[in-house]
C-alpha atoms as a PDB file:
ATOM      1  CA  UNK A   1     119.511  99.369  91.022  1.00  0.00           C
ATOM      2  CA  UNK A   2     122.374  97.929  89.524  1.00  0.00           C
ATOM      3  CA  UNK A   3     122.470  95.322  92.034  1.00  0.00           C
ATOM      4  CA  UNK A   4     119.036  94.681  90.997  1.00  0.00           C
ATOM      5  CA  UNK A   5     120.355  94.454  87.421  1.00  0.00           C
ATOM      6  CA  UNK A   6     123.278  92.263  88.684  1.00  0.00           C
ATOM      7  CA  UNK A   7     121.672  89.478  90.229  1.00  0.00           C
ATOM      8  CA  UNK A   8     118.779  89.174  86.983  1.00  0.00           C
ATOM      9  CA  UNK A   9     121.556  88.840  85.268  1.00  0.00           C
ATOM     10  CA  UNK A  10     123.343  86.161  87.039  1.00  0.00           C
ATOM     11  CA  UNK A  11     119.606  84.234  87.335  1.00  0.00           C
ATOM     12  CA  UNK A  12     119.404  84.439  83.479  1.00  0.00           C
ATOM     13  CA  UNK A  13     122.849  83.034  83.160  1.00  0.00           C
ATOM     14  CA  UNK A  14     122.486  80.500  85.756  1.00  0.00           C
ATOM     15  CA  UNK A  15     119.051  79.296  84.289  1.00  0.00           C
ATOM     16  CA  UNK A  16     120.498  78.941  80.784  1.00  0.00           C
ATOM     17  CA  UNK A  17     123.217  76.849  81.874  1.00  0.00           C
ATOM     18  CA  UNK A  18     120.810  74.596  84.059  1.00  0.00           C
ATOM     19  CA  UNK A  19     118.710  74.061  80.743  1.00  0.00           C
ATOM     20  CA  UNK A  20     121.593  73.513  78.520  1.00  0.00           C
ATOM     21  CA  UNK A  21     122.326  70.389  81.059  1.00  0.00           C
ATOM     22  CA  UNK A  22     119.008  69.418  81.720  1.00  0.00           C
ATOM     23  CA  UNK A  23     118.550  69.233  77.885  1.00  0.00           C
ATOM     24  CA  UNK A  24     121.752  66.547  77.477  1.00  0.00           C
ATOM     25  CA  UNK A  25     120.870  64.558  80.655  1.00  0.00           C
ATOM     26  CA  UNK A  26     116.853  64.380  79.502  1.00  0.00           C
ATOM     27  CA  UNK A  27     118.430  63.153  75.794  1.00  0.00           C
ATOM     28  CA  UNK A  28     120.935  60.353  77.362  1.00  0.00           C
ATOM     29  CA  UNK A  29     117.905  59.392  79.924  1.00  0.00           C
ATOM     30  CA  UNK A  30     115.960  58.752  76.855  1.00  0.00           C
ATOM     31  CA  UNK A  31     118.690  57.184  74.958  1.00  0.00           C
ATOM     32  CA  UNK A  32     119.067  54.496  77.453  1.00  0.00           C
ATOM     33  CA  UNK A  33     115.422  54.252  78.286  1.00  0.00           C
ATOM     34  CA  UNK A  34     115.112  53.227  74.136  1.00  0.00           C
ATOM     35  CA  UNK A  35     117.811  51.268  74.676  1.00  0.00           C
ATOM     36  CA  UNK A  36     116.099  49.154  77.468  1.00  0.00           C
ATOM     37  CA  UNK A  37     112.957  48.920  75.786  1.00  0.00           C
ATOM     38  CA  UNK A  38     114.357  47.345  72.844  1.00  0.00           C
ATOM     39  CA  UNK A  39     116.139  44.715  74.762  1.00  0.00           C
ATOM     40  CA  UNK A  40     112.994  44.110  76.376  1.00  0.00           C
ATOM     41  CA  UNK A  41     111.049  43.621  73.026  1.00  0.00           C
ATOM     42  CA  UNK A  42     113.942  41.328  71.480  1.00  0.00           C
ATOM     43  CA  UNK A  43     113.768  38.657  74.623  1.00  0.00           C
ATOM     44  CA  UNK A  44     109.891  39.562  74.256  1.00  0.00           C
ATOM     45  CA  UNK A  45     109.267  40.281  78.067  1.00  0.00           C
ATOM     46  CA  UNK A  46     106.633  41.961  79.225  1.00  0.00           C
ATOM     47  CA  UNK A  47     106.973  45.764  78.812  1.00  0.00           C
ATOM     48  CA  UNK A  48     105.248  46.470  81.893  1.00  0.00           C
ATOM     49  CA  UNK A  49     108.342  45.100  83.578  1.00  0.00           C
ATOM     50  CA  UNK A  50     110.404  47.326  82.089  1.00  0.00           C
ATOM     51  CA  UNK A  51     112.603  49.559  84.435  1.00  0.00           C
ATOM     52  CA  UNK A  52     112.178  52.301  81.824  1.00  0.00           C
ATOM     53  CA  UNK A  53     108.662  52.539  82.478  1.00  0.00           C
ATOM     54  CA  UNK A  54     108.754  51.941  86.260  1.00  0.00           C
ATOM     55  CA  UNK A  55     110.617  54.881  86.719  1.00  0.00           C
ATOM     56  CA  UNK A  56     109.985  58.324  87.917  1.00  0.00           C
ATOM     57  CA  UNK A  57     112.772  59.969  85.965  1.00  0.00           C
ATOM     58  CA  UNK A  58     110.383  61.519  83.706  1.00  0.00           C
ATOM     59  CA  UNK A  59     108.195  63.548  86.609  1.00  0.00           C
ATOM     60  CA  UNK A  60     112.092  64.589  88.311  1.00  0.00           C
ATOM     61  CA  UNK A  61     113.264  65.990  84.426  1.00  0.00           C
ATOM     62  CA  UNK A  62     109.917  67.847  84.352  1.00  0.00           C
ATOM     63  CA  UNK A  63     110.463  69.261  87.572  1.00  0.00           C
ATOM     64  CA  UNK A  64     114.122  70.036  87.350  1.00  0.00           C
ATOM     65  CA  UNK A  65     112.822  72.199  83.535  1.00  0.00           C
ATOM     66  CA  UNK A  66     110.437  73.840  85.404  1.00  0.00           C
ATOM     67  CA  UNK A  67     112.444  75.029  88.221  1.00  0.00           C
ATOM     68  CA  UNK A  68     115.225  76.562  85.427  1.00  0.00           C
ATOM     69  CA  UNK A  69     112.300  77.918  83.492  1.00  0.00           C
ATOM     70  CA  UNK A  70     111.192  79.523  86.980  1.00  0.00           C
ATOM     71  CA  UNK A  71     114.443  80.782  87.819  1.00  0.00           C
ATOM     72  CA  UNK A  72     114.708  81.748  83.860  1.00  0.00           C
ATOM     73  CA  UNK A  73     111.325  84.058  84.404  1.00  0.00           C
ATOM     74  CA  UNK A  74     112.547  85.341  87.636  1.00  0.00           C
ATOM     75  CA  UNK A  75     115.814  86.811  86.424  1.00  0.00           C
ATOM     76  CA  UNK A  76     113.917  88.495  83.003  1.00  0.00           C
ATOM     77  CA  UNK A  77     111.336  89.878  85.886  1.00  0.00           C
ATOM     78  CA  UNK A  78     114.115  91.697  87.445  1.00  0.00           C
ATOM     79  CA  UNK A  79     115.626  92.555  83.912  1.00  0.00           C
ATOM     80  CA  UNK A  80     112.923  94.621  83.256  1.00  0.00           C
ATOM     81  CA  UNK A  81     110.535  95.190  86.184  1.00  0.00           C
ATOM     82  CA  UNK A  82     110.650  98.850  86.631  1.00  0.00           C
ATOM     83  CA  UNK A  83     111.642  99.715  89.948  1.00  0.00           C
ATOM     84  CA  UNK A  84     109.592 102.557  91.702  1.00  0.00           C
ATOM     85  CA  UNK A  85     110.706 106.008  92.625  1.00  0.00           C
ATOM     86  CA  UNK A  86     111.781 106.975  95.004  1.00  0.00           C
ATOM     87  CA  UNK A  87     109.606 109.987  96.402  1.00  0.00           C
ATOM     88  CA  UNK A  88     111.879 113.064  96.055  1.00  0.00           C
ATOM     89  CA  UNK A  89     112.556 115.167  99.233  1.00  0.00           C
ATOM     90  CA  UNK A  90     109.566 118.041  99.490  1.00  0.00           C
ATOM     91  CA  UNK A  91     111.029 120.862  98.257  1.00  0.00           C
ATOM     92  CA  UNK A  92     109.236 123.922 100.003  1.00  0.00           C
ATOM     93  CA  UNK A  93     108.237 127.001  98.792  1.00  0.00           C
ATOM     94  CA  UNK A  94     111.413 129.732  98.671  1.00  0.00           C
ATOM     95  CA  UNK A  95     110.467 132.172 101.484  1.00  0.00           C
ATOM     96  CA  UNK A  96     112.466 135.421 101.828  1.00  0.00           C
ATOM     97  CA  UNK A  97     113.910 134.937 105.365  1.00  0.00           C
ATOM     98  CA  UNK A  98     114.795 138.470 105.136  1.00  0.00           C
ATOM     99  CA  UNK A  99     111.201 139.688 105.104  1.00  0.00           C
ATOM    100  CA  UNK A 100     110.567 137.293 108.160  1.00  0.00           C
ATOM    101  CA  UNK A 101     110.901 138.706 111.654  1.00  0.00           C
ATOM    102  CA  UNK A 102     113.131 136.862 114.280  1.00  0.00           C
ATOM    103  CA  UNK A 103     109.969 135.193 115.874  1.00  0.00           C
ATOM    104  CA  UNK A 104     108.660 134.114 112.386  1.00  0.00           C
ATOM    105  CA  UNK A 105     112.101 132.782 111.108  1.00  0.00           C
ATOM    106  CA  UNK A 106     112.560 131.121 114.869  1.00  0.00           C
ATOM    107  CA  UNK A 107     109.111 129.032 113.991  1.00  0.00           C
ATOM    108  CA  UNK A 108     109.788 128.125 110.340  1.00  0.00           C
ATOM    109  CA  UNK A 109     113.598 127.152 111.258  1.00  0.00           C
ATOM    110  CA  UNK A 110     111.571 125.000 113.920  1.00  0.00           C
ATOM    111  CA  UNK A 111     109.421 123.164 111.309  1.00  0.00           C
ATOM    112  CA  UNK A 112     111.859 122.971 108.653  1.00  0.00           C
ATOM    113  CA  UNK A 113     114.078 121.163 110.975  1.00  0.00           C
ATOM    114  CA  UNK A 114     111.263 118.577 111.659  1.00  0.00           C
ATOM    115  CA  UNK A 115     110.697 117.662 107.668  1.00  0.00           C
ATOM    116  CA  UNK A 116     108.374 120.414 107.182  1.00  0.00           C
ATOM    117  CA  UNK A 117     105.477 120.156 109.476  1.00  0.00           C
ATOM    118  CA  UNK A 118     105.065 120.206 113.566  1.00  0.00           C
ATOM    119  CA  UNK A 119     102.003 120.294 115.874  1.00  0.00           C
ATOM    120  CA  UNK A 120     101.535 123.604 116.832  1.00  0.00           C
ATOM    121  CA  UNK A 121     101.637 122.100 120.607  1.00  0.00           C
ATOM    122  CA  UNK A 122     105.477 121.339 120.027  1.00  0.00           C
ATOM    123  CA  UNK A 123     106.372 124.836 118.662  1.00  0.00           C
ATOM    124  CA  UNK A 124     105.467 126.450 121.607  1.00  0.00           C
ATOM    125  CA  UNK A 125     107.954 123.513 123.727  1.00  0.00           C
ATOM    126  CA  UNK A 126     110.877 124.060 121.516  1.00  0.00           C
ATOM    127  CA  UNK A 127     110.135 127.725 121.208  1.00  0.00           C
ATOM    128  CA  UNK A 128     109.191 128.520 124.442  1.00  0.00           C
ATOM    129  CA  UNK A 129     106.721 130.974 123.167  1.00  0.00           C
ATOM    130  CA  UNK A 130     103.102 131.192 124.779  1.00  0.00           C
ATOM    131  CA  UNK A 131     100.003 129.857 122.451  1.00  0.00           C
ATOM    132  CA  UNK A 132      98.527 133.560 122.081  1.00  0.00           C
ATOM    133  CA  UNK A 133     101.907 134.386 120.814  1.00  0.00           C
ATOM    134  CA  UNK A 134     102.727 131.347 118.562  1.00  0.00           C
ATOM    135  CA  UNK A 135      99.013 131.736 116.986  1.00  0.00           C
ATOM    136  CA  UNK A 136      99.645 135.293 116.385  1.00  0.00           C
ATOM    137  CA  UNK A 137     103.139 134.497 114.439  1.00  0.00           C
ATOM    138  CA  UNK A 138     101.448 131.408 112.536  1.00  0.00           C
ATOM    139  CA  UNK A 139      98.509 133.612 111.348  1.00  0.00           C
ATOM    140  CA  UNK A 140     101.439 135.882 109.656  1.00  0.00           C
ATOM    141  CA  UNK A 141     103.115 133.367 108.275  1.00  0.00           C
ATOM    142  CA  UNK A 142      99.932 131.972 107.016  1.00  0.00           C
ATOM    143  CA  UNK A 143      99.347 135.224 105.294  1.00  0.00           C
ATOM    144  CA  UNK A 144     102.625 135.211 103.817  1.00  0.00           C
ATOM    145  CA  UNK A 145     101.835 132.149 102.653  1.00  0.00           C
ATOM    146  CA  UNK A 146     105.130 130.190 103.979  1.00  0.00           C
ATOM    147  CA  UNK A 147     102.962 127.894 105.951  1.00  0.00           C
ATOM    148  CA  UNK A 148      99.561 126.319 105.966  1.00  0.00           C
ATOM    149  CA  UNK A 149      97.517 124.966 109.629  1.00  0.00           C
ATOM    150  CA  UNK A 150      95.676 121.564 109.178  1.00  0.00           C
ATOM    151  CA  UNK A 151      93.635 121.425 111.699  1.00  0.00           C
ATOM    152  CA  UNK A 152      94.048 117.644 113.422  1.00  0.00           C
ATOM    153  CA  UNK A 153      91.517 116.972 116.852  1.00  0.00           C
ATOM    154  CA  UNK A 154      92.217 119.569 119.520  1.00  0.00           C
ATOM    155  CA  UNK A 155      95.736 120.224 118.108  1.00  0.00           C
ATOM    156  CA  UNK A 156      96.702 122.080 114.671  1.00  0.00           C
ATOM    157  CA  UNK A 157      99.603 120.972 112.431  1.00  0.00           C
ATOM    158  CA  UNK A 158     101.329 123.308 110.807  1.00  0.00           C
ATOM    159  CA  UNK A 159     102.796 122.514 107.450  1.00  0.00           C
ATOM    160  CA  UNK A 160     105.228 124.265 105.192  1.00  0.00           C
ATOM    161  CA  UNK A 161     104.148 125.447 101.592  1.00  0.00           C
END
């Protein structure tokens, strides 16, 4: 964030300065376009022929202010653009592990480990328990209310609380 903060900063900064010159070169560009005009008018030339008006200083200067203006907007965006937040880390429900039997603490250790939920298909891989036993431990721990079954196709996932 404060890198964030850092760079708006130096955009701001960086912007000001580029208007603070833009401002003196537009006012000596227009100095010495009055300046050619009126020699122009004294030898009573045509002021069609003047360079002052033949050039495309005027439409660069615009674009130059509108760039630092851009730049300007840019770093006051990031000033104060609220960043979003970050989504905390689940916290799960407290469970008493004490309460849990080996079996039931050797499934929840399994889905804690994978950010709280697990098909039901990969518990019984990494626990190498069968599927009428790892249904039998979900439905207590589903009473205990330490985890919850979604069911997803032919396959459950099972989520912590």
């Amino acid at each position: 964030m404060t890198n964030t903060k850092n760079l708006a900063y130096l955009l701001i900064g960086f912007s000001l300065i580029l208007l603070f010159v833009l401002t003196f070169v537009k006012s000596d560009i227009d100095n010495q376009s009055a300046f050619l005009c009126e020699k122009f008018h004294e030898n009573q030339l045509d002021m069609q022929q003047c360079p002052a008006h033949k050039s495309n200083v005027s439409w660069l200067m615009v674009a130059a202010f509108g760039i630092a203006f851009l730049i300007l907007g840019t770093g006051i965006y990031m000033l104060f653009a609220r960043k979003q937040p970050e989504e905390p880390k689940k916290d799960f429900r407290q469970i008493d592990l004490a309460r849990l039997s080996d079996d039931e603490k050797k499934i929840y250790d399994a889905i804690k480990s994978k950010d709280g939920s697990a098909y039901q298909s990969d518990l019984i891989k990494e626990t190498g328990f069968s599927k009428v036993k790892i249904t039998r431990v979900l439905d207590r721990l589903e009473a205990k209310g330490a985890v919850e079954r979604k069911r997803r196709g032919m396959t459950n996932i099972v989520v912590l609380k």
